[in-house]
PDB file of N, CA and C in Angstrom:
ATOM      1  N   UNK A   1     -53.221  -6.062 -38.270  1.00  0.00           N
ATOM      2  CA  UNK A   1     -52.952  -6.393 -36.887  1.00  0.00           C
ATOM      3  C   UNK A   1     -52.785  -5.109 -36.084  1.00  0.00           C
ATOM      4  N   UNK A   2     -53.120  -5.268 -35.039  1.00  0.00           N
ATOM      5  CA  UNK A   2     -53.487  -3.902 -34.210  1.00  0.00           C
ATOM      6  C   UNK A   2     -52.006  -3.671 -33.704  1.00  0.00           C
ATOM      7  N   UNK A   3     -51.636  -2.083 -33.613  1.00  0.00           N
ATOM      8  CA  UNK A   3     -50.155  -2.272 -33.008  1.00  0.00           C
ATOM      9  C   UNK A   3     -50.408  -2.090 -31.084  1.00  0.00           C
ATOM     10  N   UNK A   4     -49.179  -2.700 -30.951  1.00  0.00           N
ATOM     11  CA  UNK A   4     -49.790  -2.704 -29.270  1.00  0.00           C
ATOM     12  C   UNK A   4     -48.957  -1.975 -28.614  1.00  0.00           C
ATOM     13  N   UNK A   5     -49.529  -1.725 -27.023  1.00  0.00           N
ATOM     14  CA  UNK A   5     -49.021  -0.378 -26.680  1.00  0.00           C
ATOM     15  C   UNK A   5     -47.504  -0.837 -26.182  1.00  0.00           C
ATOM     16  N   UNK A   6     -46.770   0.159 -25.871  1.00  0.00           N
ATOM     17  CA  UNK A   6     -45.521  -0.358 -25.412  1.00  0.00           C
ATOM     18  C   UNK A   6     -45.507  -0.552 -24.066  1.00  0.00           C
ATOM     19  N   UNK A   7     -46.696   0.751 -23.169  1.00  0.00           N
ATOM     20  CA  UNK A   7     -46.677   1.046 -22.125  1.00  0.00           C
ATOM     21  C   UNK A   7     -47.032  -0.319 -21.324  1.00  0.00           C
ATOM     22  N   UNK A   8     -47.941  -0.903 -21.844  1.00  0.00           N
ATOM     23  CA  UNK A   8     -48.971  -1.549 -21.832  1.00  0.00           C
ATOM     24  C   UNK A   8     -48.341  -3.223 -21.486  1.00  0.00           C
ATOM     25  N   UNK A   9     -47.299  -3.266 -22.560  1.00  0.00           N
ATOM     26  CA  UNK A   9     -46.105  -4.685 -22.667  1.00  0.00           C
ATOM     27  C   UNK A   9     -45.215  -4.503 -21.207  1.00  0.00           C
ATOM     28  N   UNK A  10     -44.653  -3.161 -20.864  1.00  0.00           N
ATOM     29  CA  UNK A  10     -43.710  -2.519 -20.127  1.00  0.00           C
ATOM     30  C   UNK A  10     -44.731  -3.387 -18.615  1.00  0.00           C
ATOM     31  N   UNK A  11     -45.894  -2.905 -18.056  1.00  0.00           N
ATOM     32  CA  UNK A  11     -46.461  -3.388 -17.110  1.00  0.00           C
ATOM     33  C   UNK A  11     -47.380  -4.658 -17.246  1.00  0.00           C
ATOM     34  N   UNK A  12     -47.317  -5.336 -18.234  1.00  0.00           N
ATOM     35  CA  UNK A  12     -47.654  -6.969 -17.985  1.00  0.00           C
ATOM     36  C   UNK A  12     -45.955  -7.604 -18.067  1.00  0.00           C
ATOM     37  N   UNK A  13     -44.978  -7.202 -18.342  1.00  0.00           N
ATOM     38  CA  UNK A  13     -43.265  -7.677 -18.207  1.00  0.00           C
ATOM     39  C   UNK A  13     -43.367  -7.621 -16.722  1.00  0.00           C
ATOM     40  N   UNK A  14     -43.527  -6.408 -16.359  1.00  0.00           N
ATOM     41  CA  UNK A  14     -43.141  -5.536 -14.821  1.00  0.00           C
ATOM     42  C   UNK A  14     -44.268  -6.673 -13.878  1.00  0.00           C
ATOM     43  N   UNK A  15     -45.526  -7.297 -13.967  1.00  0.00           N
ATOM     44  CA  UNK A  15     -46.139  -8.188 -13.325  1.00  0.00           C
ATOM     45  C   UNK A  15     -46.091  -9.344 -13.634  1.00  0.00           C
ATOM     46  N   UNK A  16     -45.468  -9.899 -14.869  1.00  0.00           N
ATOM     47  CA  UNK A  16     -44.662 -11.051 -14.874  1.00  0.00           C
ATOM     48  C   UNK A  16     -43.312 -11.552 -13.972  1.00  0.00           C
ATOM     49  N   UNK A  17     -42.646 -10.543 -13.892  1.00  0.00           N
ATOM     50  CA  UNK A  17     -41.709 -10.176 -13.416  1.00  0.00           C
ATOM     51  C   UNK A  17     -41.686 -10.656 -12.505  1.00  0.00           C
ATOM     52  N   UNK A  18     -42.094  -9.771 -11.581  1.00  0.00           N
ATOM     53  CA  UNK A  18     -42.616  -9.800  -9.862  1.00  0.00           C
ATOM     54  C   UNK A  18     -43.234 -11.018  -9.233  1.00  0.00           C
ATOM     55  N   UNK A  19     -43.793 -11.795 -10.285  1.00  0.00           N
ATOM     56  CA  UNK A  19     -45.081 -13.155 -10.001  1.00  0.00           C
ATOM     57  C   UNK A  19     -43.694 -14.067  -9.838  1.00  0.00           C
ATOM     58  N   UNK A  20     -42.534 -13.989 -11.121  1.00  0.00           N
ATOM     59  CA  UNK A  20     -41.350 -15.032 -10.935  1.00  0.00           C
ATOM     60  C   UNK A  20     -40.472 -14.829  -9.945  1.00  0.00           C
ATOM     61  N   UNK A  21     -40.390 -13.528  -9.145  1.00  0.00           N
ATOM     62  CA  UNK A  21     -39.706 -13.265  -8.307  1.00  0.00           C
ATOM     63  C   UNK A  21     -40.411 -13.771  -7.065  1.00  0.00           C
ATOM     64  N   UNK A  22     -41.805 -13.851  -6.996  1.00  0.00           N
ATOM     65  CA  UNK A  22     -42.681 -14.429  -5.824  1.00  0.00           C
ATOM     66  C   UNK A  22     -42.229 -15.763  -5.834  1.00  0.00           C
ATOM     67  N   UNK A  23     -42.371 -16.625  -7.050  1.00  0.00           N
ATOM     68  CA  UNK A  23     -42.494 -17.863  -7.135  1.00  0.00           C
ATOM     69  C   UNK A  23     -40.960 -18.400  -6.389  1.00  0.00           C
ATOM     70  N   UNK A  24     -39.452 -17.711  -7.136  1.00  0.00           N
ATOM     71  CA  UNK A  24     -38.129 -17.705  -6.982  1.00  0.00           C
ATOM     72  C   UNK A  24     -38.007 -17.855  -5.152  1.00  0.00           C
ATOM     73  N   UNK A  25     -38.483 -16.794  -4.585  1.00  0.00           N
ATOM     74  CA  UNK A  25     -38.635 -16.601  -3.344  1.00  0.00           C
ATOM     75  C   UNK A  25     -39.539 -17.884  -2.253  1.00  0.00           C
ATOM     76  N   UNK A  26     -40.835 -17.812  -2.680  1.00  0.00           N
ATOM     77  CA  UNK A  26     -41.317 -19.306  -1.419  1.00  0.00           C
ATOM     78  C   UNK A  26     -40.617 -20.495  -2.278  1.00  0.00           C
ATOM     79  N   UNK A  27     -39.800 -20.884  -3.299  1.00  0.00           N
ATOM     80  CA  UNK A  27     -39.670 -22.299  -3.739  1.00  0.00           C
ATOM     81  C   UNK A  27     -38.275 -22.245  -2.521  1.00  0.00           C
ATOM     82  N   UNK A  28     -37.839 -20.928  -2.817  1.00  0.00           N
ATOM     83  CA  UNK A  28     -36.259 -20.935  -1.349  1.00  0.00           C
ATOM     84  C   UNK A  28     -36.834 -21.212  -0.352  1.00  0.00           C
ATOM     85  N   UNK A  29     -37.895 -20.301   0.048  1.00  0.00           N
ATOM     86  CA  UNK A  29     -38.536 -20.368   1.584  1.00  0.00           C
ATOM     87  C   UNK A  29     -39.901 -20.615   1.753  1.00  0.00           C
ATOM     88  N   UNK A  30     -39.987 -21.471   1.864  1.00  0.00           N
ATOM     89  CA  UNK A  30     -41.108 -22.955   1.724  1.00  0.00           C
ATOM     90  C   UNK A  30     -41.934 -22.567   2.602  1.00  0.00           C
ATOM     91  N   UNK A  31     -41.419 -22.059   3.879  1.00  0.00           N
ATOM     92  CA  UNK A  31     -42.264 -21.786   5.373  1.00  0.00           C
ATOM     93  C   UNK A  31     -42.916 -20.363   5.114  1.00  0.00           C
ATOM     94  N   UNK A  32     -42.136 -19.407   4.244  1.00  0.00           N
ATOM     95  CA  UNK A  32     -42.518 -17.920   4.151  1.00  0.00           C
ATOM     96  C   UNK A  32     -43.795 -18.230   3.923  1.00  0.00           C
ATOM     97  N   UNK A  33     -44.892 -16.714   4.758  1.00  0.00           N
ATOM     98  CA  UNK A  33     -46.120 -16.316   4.346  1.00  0.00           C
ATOM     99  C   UNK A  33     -46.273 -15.828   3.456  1.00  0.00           C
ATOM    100  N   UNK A  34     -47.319 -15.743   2.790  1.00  0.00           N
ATOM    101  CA  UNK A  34     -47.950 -14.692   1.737  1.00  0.00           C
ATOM    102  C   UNK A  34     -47.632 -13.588   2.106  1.00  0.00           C
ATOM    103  N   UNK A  35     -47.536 -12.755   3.179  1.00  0.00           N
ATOM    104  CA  UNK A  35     -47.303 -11.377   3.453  1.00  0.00           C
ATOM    105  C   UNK A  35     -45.889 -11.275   3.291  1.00  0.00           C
ATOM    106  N   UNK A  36     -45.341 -12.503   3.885  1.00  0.00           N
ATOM    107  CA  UNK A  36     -43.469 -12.122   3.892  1.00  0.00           C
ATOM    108  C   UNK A  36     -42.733 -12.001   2.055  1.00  0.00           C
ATOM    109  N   UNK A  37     -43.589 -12.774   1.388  1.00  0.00           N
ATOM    110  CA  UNK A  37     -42.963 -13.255  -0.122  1.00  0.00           C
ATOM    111  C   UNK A  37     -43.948 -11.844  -0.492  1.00  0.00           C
ATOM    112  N   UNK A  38     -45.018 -11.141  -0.409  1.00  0.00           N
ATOM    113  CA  UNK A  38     -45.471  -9.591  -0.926  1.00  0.00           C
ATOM    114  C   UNK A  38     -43.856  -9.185  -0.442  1.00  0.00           C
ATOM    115  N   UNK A  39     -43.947  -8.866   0.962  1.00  0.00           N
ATOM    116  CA  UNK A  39     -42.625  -7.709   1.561  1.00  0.00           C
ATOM    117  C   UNK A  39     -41.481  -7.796   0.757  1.00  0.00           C
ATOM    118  N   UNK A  40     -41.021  -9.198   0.239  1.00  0.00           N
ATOM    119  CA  UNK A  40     -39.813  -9.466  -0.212  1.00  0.00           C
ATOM    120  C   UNK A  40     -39.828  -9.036  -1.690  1.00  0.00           C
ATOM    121  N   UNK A  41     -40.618  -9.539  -2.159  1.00  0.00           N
ATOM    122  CA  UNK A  41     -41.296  -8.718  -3.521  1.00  0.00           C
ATOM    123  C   UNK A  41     -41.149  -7.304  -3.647  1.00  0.00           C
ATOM    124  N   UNK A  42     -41.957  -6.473  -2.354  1.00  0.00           N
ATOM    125  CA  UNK A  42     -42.263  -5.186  -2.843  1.00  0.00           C
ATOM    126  C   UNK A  42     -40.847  -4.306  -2.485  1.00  0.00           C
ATOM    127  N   UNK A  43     -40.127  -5.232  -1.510  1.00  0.00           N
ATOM    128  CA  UNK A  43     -39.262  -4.664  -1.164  1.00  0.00           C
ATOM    129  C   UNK A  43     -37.372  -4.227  -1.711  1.00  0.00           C
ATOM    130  N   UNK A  44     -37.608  -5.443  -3.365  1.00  0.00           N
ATOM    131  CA  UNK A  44     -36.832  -5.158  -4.099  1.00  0.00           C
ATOM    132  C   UNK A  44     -37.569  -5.556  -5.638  1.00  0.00           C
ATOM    133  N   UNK A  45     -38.541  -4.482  -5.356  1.00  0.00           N
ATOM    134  CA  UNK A  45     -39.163  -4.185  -6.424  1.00  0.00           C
ATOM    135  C   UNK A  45     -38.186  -3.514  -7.707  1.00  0.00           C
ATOM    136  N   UNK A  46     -37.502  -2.543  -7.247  1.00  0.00           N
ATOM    137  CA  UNK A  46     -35.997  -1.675  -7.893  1.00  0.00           C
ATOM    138  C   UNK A  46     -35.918  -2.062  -8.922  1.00  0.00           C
ATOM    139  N   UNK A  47     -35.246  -3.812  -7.844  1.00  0.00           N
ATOM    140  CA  UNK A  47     -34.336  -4.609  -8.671  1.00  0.00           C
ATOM    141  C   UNK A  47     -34.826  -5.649  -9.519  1.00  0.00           C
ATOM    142  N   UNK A  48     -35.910  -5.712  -9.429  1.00  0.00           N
ATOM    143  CA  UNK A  48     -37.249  -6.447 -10.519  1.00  0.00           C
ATOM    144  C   UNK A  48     -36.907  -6.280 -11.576  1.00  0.00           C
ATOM    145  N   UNK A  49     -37.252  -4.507 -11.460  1.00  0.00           N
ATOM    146  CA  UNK A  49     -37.438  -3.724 -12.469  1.00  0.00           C
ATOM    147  C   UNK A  49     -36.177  -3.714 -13.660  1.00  0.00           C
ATOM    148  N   UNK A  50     -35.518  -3.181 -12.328  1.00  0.00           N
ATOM    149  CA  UNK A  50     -33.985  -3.347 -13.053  1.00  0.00           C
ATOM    150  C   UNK A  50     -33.747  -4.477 -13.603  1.00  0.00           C
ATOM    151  N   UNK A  51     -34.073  -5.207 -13.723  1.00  0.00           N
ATOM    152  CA  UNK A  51     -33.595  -6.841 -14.228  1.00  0.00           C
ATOM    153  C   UNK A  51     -34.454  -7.479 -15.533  1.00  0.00           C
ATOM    154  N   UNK A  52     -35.621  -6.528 -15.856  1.00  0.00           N
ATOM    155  CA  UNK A  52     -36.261  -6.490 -16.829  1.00  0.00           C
ATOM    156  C   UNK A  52     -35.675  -6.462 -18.018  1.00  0.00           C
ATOM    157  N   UNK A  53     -34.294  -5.287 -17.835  1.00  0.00           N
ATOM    158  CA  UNK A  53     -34.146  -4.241 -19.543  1.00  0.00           C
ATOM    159  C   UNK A  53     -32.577  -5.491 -19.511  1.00  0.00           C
TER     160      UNK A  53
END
């Protein structure tokens, strides 16, 4: 079995992540745009991250 990268796990977590934090966000705010749920996303990206480990 092939070993896999760590880096690799680290940024499909890190865009898992972010997709549940999108989802978390318009199920609250139903009316939000696509651009507002990116902003809100990118804008506590940090704490995404941080919330990973």
């Amino acid at each position: 079995m092939a070993q896999k990268d760590p880096m690799n796990m680290r940024v499909k977590l890190a865009i898992i992540a972010a997709a549940t934090k999108a989802v978390e966000y318009k199920s609250s705010n139903p009316d939000a745009s696509d651009d507002e749920v990116i902003r809100h996303v990118t804008e506590n990206s940090d704490e995404i991250l941080e919330g990973m480990y």
